[in-house]
C-alpha atoms as a PDB file:
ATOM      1  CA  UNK A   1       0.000   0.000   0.000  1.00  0.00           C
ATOM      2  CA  UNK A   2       1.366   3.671  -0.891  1.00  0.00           C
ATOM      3  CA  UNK A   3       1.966   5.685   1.959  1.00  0.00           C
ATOM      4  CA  UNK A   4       0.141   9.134   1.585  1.00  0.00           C
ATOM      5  CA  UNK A   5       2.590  10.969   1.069  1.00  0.00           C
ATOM      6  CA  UNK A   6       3.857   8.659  -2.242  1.00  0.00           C
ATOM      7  CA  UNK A   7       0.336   9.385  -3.396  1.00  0.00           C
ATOM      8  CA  UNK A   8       0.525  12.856  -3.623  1.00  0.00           C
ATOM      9  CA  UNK A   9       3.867  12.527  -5.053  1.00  0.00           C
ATOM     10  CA  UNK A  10       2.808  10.358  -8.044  1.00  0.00           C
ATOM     11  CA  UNK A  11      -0.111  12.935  -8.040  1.00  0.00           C
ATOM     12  CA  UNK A  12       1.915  15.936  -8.668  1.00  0.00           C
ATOM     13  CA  UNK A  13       4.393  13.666 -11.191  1.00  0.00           C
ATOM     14  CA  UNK A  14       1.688  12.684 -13.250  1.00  0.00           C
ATOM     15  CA  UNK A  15       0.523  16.153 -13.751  1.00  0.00           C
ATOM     16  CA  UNK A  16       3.883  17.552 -13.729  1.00  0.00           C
ATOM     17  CA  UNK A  17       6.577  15.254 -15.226  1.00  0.00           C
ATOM     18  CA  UNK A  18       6.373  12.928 -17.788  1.00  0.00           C
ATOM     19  CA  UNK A  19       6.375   9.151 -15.691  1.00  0.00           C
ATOM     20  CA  UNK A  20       8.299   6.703 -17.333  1.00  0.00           C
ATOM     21  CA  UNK A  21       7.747   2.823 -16.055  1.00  0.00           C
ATOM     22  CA  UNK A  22      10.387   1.418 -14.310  1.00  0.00           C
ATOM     23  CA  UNK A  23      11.846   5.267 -12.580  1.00  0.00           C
ATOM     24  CA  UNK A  24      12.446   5.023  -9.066  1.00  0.00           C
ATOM     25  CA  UNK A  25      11.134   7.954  -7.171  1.00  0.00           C
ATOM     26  CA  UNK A  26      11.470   8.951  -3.132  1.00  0.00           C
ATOM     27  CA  UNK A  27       9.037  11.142  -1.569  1.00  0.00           C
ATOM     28  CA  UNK A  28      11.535  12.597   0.536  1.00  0.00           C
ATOM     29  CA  UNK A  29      11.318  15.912   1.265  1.00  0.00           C
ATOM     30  CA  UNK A  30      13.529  18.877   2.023  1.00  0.00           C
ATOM     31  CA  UNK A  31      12.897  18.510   5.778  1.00  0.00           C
ATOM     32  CA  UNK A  32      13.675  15.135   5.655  1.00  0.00           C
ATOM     33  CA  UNK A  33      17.008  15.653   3.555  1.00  0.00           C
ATOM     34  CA  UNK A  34      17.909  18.438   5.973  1.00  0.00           C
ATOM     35  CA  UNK A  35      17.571  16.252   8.980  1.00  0.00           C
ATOM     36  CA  UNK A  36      19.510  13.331   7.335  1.00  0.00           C
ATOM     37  CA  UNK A  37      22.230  15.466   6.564  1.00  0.00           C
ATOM     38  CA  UNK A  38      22.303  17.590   9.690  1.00  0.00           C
ATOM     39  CA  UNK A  39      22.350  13.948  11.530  1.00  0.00           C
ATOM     40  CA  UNK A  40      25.372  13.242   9.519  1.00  0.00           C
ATOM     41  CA  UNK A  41      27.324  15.850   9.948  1.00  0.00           C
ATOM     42  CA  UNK A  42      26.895  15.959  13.416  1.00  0.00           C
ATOM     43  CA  UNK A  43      28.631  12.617  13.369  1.00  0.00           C
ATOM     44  CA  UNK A  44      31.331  13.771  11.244  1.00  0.00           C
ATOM     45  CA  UNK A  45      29.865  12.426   7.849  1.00  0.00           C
ATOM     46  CA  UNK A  46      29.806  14.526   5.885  1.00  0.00           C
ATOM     47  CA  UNK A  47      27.649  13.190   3.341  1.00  0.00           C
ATOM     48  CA  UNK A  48      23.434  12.362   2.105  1.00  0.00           C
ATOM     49  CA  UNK A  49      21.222  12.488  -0.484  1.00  0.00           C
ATOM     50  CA  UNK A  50      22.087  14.873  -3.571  1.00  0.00           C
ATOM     51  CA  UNK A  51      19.532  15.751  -6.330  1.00  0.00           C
ATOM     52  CA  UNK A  52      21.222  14.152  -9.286  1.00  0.00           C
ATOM     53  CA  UNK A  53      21.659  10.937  -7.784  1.00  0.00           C
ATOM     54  CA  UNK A  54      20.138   7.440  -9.445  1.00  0.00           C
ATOM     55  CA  UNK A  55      16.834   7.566  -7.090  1.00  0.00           C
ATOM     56  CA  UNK A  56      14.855  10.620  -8.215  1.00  0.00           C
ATOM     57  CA  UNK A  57      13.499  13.131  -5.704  1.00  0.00           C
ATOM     58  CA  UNK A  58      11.247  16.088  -6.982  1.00  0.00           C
ATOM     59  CA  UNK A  59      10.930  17.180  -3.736  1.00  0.00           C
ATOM     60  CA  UNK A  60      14.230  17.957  -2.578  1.00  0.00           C
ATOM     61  CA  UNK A  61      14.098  21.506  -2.431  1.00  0.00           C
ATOM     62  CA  UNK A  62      10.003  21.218  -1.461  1.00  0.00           C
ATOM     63  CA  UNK A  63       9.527  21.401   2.996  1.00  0.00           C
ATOM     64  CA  UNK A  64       6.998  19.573   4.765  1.00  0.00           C
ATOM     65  CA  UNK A  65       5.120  22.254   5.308  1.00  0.00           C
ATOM     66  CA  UNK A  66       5.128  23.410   1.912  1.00  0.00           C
ATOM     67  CA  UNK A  67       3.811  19.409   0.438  1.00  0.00           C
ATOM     68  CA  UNK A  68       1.392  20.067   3.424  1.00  0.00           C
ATOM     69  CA  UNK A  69      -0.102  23.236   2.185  1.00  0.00           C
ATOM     70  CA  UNK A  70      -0.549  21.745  -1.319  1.00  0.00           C
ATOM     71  CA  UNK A  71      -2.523  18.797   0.040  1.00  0.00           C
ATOM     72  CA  UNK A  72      -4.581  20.606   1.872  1.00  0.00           C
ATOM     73  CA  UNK A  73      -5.363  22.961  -0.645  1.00  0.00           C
ATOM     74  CA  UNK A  74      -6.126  20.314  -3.171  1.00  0.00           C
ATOM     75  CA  UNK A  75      -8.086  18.637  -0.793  1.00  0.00           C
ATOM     76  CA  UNK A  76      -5.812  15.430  -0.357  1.00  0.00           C
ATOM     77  CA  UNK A  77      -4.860  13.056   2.594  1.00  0.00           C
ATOM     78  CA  UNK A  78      -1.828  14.023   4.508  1.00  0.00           C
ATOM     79  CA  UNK A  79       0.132  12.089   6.841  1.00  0.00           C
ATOM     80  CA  UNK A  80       3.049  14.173   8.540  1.00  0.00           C
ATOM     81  CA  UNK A  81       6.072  12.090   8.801  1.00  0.00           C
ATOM     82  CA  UNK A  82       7.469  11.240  12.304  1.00  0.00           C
ATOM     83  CA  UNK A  83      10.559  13.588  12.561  1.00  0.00           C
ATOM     84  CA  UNK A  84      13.675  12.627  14.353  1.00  0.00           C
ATOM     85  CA  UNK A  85      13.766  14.523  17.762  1.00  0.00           C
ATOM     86  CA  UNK A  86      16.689  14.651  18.913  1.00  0.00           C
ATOM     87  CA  UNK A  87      17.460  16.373  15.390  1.00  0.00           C
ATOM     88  CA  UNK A  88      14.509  18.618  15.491  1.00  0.00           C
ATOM     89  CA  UNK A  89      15.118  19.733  18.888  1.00  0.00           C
ATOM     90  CA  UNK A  90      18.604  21.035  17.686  1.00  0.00           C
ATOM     91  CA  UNK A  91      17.047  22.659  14.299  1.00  0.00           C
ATOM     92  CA  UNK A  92      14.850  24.144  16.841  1.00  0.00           C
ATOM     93  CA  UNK A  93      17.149  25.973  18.160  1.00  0.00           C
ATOM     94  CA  UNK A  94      17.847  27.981  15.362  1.00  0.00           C
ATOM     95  CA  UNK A  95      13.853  29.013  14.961  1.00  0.00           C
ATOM     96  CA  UNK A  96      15.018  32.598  14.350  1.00  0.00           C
ATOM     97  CA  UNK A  97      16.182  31.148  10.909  1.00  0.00           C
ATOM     98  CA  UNK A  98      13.084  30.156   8.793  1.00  0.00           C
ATOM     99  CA  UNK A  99      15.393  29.159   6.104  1.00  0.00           C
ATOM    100  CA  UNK A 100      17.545  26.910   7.919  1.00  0.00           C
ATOM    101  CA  UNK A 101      16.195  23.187   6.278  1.00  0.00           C
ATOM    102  CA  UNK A 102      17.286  25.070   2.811  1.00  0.00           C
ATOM    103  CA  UNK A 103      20.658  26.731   4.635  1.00  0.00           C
ATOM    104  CA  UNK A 104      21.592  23.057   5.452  1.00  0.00           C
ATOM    105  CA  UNK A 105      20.822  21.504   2.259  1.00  0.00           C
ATOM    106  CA  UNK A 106      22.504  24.398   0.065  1.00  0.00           C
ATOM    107  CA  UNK A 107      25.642  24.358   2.009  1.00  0.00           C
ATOM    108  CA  UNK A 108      25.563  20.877   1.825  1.00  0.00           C
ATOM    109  CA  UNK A 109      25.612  20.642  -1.911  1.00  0.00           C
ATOM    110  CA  UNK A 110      28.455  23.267  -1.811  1.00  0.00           C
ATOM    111  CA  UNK A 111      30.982  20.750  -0.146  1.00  0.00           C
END
């Protein structure tokens, strides 16, 4: 069974992107990447998910709350995603910064 969140992603491919059978797609979104690679880095890996890798994500630069918005305003099912807290509780900490999943990711993809 599709999660949810897979739904609204094939949703938004079929009326976006042409699908081809047989292309592996993740749902994961920028607040997801963001916490991966923050958890990495703050065990001295320094590395995670890019955009041009094999698996393709179309929303890596799309947040949570963004996907969240756009199912509720097309009136489809959302699940949230259970969020690592240890990790949020840190990203929490810099709540001053409402840019700070995209701050990760970007300087991320600059290393």
């Amino acid at each position: 069974k599709k999660s949810d969140n897979s739904y609204i992603l094939q949703l938004i491919l079929e009326k976006k992107f042409v699908v081809k059978q047989g292309n592996k797609f993740s749902a994961e979104t920028l607040s997801e990447i963001a916490e991966q690679i923050f958890n990495n880095i703050s065990k001295g890996n320094f590395s995670g998910p890019k955009p041009k890798d094999s698996l393709c994500r179309p929303f890596y630069f799309v947040s949570e709350k963004e996907l969240e918005v756009y199912a509720k305003l097309k009136s489809l099912k959302y699940t949230k995603r259970k969020e690592n807290a240890k990790i949020q509780g840190l990203l929490d900490k810099f709540s001053k910064n409402p840019d700070i999943e995209h701050n990760i990711v970007n300087a991320f993809l600059q290393l």
